[in-house]
C-alpha atoms as a PDB file:
ATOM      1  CA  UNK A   1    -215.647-103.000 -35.075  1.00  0.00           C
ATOM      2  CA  UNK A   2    -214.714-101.630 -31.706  1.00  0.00           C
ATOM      3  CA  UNK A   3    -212.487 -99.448 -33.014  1.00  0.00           C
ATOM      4  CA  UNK A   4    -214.346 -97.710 -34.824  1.00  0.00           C
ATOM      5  CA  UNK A   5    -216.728 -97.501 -32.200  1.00  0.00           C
ATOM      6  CA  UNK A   6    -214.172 -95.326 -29.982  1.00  0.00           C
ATOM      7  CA  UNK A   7    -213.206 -91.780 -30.686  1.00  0.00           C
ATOM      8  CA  UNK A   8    -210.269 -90.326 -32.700  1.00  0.00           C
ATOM      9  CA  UNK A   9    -207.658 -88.370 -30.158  1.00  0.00           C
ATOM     10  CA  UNK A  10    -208.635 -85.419 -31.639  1.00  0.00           C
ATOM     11  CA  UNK A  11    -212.281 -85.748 -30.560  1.00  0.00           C
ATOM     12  CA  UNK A  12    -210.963 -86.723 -27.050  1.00  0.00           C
ATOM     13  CA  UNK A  13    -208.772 -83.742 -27.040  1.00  0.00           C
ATOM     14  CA  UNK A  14    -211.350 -81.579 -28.136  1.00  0.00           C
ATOM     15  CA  UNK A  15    -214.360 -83.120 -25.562  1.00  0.00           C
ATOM     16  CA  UNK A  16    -211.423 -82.158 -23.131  1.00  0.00           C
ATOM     17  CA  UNK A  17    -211.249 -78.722 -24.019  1.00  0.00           C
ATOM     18  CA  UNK A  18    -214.816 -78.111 -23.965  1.00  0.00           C
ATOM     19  CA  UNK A  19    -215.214 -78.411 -27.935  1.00  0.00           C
ATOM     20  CA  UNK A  20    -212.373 -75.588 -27.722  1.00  0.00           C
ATOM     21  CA  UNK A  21    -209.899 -75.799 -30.643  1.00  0.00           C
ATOM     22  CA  UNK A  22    -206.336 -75.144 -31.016  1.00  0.00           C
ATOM     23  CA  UNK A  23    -205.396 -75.798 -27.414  1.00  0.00           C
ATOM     24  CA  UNK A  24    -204.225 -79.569 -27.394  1.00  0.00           C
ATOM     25  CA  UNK A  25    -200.932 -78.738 -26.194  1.00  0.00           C
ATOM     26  CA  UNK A  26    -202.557 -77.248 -23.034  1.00  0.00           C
ATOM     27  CA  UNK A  27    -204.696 -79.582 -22.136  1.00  0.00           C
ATOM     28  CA  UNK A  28    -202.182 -82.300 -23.099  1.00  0.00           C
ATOM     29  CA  UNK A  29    -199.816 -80.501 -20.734  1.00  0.00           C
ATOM     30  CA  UNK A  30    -203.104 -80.297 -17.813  1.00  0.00           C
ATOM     31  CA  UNK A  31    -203.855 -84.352 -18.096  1.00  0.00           C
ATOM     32  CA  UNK A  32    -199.793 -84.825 -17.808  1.00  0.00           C
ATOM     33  CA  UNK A  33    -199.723 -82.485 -14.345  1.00  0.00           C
ATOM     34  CA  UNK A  34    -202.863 -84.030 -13.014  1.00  0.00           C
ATOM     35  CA  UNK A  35    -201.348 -87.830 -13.774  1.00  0.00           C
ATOM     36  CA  UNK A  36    -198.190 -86.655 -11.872  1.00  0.00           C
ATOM     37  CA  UNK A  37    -200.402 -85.504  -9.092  1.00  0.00           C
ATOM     38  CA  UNK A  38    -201.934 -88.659  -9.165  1.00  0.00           C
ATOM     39  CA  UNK A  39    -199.108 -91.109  -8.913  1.00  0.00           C
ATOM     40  CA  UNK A  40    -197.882 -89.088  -6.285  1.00  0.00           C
ATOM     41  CA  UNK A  41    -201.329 -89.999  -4.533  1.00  0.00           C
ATOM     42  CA  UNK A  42    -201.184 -92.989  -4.893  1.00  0.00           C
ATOM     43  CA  UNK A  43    -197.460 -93.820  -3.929  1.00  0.00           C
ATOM     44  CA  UNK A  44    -198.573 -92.289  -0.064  1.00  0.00           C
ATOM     45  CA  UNK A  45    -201.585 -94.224  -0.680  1.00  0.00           C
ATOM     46  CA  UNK A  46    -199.334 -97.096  -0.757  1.00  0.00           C
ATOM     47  CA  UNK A  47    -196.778 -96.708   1.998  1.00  0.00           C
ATOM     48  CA  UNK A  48    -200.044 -95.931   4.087  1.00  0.00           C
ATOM     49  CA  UNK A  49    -201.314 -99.040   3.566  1.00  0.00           C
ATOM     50  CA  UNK A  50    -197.924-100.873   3.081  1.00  0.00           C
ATOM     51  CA  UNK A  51    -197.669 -99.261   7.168  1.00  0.00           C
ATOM     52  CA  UNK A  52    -200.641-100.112   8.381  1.00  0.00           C
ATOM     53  CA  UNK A  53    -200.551-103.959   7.044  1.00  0.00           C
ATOM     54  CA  UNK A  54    -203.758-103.347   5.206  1.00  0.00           C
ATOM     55  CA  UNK A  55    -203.103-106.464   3.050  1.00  0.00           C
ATOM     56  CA  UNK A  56    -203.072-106.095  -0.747  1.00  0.00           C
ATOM     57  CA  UNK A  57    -201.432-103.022  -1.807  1.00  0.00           C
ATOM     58  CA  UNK A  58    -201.870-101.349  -5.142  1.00  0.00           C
END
């Protein structure tokens, strides 16, 4: 039941785009730079908190 409840990738992709379509491979390629941006965020995240003894780190 739930998953039918969820979108298809295609509707994801295109709610993504702003309902734009033809450009999955772009904004395939944007979520892939912004989720390398992101680890990278969170690894200093990390050692900051790793350094600073702030208990549980992610």
């Amino acid at each position: 039941l739930l998953t039918r409840m969820a979108p298809t990738r295609s509707q994801v992709l295109l709610a993504l785009s702003e309902n734009t379509p033809g450009v999955e491979y772009i904004t395939i390629n944007t979520l892939e730079i912004l989720a390398a941006q992101m680890r990278s965020n969170i690894d200093v995240l990390q050692t900051f908190l790793h350094e600073h003894d702030f208990g549980l780190v992610l």
